[in-house]
C-alpha atoms as a PDB file:
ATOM      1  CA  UNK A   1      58.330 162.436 158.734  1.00  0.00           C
ATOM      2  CA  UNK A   2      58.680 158.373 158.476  1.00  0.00           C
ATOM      3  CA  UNK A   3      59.620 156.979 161.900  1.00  0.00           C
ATOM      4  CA  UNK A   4      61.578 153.617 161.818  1.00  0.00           C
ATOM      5  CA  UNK A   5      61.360 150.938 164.218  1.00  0.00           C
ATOM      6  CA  UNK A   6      63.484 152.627 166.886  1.00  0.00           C
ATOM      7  CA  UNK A   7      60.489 155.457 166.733  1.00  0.00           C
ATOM      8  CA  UNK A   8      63.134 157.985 165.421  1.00  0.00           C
ATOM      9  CA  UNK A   9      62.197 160.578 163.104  1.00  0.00           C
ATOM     10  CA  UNK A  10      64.022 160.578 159.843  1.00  0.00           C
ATOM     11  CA  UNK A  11      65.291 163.049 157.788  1.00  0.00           C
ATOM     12  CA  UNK A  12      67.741 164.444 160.820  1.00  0.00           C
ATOM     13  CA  UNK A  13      70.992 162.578 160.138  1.00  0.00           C
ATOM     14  CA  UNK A  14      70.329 159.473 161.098  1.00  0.00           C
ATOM     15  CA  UNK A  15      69.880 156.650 158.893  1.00  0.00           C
ATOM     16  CA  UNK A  16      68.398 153.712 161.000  1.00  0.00           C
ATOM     17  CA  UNK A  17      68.701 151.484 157.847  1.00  0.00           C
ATOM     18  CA  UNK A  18      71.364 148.376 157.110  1.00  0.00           C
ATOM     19  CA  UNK A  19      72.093 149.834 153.396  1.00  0.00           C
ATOM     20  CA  UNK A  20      71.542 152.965 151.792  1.00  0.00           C
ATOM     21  CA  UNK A  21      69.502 151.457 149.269  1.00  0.00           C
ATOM     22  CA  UNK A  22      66.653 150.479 152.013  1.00  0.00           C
ATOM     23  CA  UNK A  23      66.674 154.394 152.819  1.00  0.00           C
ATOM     24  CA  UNK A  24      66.386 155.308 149.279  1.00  0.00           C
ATOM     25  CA  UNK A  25      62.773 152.538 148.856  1.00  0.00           C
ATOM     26  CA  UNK A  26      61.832 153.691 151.885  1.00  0.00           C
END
């Protein structure tokens, strides 16, 4: 699971990026 710079884990809801399209590169 990727872990953004808040240390939260991904993939649970929350989408610690500005636009959608950072979350979809990342």
């Amino acid at each position: 699971v990727m872990c953004d710079s808040q240390g939260q884990s991904k993939g649970s809801g929350f989408v610690a990026f500005t636009t959608p399209e950072e979350a979809t590169r990342a």
